[in-house]
PDB file of N, CA and C in Angstrom:
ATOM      1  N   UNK A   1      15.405  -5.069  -0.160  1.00  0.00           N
ATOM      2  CA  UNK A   1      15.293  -6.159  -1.107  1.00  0.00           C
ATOM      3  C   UNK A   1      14.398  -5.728  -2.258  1.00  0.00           C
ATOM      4  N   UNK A   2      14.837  -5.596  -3.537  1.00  0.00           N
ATOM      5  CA  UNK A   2      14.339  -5.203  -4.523  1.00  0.00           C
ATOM      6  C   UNK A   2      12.972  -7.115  -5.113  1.00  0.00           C
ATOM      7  N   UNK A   3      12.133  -6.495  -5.376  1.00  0.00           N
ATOM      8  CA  UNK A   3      11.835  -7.501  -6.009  1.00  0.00           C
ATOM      9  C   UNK A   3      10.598  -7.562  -7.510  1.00  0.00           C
ATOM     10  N   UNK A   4      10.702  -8.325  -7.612  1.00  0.00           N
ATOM     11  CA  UNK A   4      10.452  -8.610  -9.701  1.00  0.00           C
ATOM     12  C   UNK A   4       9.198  -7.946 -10.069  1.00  0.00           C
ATOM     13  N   UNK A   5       9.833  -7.042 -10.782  1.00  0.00           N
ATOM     14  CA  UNK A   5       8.292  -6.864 -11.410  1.00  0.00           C
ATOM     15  C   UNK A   5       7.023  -7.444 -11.699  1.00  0.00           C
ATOM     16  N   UNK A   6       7.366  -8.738 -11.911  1.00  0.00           N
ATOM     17  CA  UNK A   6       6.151  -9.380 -12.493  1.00  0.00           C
ATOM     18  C   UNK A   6       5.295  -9.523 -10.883  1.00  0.00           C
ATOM     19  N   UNK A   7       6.186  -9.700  -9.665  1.00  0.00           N
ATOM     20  CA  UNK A   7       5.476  -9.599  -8.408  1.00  0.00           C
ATOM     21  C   UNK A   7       4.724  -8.451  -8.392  1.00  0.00           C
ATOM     22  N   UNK A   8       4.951  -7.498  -8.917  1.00  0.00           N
ATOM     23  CA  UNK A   8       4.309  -6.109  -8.817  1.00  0.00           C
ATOM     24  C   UNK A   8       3.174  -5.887  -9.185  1.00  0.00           C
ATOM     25  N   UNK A   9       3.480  -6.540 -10.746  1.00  0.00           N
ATOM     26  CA  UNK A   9       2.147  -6.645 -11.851  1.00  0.00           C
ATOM     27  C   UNK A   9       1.001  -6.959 -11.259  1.00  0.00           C
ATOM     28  N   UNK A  10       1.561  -8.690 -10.724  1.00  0.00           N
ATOM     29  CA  UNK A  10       0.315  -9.802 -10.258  1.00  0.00           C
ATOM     30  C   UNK A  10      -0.161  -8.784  -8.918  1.00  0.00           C
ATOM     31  N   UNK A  11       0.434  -8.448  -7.795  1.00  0.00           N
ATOM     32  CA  UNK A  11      -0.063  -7.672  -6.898  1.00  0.00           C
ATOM     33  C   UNK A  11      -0.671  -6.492  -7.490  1.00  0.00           C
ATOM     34  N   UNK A  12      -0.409  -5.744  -8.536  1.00  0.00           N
ATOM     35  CA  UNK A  12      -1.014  -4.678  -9.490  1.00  0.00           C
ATOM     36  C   UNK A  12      -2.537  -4.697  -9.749  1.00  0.00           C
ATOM     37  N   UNK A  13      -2.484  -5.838 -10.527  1.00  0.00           N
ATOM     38  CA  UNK A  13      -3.631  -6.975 -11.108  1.00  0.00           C
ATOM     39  C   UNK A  13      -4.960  -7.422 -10.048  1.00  0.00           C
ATOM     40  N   UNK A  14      -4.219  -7.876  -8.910  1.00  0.00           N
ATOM     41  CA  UNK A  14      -4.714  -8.406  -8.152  1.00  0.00           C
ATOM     42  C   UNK A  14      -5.780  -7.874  -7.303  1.00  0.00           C
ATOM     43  N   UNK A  15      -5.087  -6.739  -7.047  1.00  0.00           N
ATOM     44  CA  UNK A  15      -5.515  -5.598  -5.999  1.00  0.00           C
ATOM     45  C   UNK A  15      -6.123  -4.551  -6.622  1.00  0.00           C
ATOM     46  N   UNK A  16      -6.152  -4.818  -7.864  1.00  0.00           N
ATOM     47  CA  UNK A  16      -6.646  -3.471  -8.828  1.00  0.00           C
ATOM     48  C   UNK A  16      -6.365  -1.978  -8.367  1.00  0.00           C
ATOM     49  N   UNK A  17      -4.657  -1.879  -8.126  1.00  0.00           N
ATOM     50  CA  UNK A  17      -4.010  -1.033  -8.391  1.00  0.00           C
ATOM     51  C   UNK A  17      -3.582  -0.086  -9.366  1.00  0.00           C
ATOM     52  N   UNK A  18      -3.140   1.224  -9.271  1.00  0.00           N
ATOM     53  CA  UNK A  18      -2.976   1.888 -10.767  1.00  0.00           C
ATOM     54  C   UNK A  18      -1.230   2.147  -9.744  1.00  0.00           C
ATOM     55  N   UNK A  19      -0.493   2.728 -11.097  1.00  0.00           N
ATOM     56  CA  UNK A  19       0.790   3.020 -10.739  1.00  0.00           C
ATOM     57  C   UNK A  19       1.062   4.082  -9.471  1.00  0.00           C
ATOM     58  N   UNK A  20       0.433   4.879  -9.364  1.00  0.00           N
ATOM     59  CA  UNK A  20       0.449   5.741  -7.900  1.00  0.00           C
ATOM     60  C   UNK A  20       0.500   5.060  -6.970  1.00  0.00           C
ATOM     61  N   UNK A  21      -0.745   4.150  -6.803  1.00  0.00           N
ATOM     62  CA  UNK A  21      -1.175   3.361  -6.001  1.00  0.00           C
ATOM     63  C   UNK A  21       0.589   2.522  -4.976  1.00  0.00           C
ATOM     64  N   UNK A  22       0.922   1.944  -6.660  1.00  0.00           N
ATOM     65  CA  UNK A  22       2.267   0.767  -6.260  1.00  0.00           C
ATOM     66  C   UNK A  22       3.191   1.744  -5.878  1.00  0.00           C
ATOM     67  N   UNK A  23       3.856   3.256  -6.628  1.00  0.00           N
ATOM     68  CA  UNK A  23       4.509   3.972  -6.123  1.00  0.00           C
ATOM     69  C   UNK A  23       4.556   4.274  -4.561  1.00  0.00           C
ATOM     70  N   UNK A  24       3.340   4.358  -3.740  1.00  0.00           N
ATOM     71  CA  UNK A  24       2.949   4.630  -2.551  1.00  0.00           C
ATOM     72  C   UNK A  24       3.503   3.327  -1.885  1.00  0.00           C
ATOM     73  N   UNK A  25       3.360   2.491  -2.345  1.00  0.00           N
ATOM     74  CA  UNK A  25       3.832   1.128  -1.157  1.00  0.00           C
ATOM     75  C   UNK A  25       4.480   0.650  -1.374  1.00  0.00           C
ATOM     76  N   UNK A  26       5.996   1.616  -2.636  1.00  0.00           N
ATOM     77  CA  UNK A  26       7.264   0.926  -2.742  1.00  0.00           C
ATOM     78  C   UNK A  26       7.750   1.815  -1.933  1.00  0.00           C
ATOM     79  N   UNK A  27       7.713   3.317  -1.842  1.00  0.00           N
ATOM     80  CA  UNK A  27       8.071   4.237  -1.333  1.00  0.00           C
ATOM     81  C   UNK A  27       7.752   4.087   0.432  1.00  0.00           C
ATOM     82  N   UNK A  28       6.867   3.108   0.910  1.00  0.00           N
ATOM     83  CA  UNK A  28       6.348   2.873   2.142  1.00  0.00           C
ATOM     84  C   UNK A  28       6.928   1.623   2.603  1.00  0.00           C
ATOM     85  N   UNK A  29       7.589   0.992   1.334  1.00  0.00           N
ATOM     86  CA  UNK A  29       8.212  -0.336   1.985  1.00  0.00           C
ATOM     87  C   UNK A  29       7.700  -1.639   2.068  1.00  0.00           C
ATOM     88  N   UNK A  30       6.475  -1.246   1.283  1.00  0.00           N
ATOM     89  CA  UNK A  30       5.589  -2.625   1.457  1.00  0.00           C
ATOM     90  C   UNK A  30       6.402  -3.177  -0.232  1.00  0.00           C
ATOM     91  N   UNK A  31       5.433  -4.904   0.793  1.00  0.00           N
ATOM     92  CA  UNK A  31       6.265  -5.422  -1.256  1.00  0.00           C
ATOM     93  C   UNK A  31       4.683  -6.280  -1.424  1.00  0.00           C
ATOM     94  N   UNK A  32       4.638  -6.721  -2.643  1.00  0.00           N
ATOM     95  CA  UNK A  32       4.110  -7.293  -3.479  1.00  0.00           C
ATOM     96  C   UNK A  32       3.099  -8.596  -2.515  1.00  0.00           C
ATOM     97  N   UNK A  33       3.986  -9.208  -1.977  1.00  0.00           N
ATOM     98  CA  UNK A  33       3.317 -10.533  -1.063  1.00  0.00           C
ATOM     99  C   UNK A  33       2.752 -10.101  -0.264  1.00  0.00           C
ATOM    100  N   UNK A  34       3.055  -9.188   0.665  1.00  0.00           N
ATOM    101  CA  UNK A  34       1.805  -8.261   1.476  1.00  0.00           C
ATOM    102  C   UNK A  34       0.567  -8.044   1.096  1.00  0.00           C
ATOM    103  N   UNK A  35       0.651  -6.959  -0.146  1.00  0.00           N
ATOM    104  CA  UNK A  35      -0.318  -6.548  -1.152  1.00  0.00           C
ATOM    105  C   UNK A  35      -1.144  -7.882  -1.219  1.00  0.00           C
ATOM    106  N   UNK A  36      -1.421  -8.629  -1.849  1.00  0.00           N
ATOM    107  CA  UNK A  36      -1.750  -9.657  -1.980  1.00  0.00           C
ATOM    108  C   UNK A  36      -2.473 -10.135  -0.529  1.00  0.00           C
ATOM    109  N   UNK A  37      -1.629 -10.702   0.582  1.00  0.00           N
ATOM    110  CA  UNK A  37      -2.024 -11.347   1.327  1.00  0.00           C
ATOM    111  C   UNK A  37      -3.068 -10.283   1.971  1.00  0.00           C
ATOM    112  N   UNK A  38      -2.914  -9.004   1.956  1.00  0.00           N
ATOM    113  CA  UNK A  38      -4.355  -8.199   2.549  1.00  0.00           C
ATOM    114  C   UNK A  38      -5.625  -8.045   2.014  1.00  0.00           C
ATOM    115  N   UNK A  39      -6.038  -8.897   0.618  1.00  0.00           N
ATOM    116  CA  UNK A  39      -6.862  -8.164   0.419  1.00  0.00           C
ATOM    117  C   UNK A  39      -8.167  -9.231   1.090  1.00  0.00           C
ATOM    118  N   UNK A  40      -9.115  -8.452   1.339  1.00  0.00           N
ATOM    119  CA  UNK A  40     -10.412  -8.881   1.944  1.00  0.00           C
ATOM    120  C   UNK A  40     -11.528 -10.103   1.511  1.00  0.00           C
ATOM    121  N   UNK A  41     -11.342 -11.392   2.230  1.00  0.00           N
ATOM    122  CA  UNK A  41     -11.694 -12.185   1.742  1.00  0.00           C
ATOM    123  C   UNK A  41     -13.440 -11.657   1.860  1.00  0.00           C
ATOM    124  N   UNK A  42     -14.421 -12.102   1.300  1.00  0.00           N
ATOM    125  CA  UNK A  42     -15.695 -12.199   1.632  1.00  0.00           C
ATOM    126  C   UNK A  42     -16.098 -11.957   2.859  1.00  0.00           C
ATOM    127  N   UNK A  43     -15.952 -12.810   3.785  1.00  0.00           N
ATOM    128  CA  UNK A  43     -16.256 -12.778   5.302  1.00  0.00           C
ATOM    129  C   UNK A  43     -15.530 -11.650   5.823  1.00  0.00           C
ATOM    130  N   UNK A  44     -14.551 -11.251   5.664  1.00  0.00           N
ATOM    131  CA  UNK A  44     -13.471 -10.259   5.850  1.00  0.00           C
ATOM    132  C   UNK A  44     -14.525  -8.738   5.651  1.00  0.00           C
ATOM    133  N   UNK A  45     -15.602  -8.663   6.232  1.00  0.00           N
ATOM    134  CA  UNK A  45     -16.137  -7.340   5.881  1.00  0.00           C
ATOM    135  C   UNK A  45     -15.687  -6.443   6.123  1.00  0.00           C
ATOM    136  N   UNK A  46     -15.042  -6.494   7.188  1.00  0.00           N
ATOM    137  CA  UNK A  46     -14.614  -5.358   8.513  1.00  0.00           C
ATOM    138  C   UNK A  46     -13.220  -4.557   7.301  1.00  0.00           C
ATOM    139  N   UNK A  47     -12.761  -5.145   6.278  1.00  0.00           N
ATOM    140  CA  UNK A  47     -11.479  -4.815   6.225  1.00  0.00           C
ATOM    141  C   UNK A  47     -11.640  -4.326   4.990  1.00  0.00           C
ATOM    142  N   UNK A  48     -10.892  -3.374   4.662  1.00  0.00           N
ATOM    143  CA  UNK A  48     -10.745  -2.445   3.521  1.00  0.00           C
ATOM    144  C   UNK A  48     -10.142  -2.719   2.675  1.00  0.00           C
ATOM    145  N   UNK A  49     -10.103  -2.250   1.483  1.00  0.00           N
ATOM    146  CA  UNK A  49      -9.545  -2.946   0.405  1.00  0.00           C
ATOM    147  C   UNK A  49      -8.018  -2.446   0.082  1.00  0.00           C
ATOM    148  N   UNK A  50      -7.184  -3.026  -0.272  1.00  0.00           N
ATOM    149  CA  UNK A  50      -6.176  -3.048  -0.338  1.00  0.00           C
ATOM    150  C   UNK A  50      -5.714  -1.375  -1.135  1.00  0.00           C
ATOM    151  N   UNK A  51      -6.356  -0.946  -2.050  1.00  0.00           N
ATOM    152  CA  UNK A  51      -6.214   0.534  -2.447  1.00  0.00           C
ATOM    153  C   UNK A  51      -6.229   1.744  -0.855  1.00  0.00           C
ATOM    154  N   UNK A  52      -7.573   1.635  -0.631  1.00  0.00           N
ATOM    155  CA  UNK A  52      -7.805   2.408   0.761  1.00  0.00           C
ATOM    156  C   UNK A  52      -6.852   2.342   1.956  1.00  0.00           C
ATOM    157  N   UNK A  53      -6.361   0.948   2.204  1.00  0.00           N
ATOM    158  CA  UNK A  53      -5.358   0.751   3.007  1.00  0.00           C
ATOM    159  C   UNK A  53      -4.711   1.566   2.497  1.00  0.00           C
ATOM    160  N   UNK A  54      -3.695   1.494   1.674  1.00  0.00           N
ATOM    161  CA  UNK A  54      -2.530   2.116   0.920  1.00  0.00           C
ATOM    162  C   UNK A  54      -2.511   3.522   0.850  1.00  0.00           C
ATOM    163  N   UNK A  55      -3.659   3.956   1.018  1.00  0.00           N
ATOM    164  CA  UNK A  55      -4.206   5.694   0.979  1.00  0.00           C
ATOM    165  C   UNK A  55      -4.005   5.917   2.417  1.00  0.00           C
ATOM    166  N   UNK A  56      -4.562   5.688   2.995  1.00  0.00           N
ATOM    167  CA  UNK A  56      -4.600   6.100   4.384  1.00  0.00           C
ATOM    168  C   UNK A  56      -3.439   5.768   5.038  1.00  0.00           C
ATOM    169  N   UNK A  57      -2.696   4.759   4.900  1.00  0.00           N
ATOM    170  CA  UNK A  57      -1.130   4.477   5.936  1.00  0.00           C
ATOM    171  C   UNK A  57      -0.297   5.623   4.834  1.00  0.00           C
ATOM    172  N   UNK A  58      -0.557   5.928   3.483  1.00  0.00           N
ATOM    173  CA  UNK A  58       0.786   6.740   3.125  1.00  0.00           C
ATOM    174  C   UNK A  58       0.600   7.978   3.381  1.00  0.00           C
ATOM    175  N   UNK A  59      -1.103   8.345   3.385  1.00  0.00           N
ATOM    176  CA  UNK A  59      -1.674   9.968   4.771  1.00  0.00           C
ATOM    177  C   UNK A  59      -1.259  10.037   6.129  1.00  0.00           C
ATOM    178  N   UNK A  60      -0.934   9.064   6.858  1.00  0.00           N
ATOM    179  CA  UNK A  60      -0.776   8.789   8.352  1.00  0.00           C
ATOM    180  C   UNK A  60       0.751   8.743   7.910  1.00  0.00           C
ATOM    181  N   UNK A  61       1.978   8.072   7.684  1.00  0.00           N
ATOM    182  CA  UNK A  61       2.802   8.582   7.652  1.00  0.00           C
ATOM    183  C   UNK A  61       3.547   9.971   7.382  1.00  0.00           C
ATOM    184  N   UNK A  62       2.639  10.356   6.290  1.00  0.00           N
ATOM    185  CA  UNK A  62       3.573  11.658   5.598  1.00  0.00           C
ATOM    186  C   UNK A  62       2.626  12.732   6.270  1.00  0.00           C
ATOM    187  N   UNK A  63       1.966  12.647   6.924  1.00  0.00           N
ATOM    188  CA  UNK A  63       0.966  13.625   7.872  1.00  0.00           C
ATOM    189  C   UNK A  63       2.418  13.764   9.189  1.00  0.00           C
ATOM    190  N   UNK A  64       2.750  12.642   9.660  1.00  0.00           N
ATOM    191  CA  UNK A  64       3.447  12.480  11.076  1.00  0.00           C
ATOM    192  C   UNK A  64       4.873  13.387  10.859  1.00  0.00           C
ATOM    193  N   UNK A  65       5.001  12.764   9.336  1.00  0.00           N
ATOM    194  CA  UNK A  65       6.427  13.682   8.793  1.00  0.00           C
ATOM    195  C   UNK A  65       6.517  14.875   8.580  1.00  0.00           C
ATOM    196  N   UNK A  66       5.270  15.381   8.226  1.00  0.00           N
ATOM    197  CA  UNK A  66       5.147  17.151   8.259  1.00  0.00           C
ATOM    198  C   UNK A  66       4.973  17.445   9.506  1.00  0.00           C
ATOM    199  N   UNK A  67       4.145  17.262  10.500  1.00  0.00           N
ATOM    200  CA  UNK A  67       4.001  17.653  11.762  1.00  0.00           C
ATOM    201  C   UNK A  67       5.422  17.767  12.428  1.00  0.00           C
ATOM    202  N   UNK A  68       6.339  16.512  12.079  1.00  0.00           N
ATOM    203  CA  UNK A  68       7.565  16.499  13.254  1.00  0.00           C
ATOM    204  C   UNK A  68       8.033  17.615  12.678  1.00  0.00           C
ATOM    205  N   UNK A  69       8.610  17.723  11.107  1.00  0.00           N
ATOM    206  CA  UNK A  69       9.786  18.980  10.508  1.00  0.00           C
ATOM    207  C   UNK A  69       9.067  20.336  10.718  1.00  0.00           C
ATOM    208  N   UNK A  70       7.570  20.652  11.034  1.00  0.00           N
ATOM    209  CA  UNK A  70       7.287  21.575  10.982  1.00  0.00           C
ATOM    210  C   UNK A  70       7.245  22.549  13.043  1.00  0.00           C
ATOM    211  N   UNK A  71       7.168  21.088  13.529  1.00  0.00           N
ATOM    212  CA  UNK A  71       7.596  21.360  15.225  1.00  0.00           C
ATOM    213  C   UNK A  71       9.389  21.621  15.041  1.00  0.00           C
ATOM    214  N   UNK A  72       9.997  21.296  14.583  1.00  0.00           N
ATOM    215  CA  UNK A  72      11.800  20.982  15.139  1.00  0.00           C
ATOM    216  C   UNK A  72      11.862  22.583  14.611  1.00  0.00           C
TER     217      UNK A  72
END
């Protein structure tokens, strides 16, 4: 499901994303309303900010993807 740019923007905006950033979690499958709904309320200490997330799940995937093609 493709969806609107302007969802992108506001999640862009929101999350104080740069274009890499959104490239990484279109390419990962995440969308826009996600983005958004993760980021760390106040009390929410424990939880990382929506950039860092996005760094580390698109390292942990494409880490898993070199390991498998480089075992087969």
């Amino acid at each position: 499901m493709a969806y609107k740019p302007e969802l992108w923007a506001e999640a862009k905006k929101k999350c104080r994303l740069n274009e890499e950033e959104i490239r990484m979690a279109k390419e990962m499958g995440l969308n826009p309303k996600s983005l958004i709904k993760n980021i760390p309320s106040p009390r929410e200490q424990w939880k990382q900010p929506v950039k860092v997330w996005i760094h580390e799940m698109y390292e942990d995937r494409y880490e898993k993807k070199k390991n498998k093609a480089a075992s087969s």
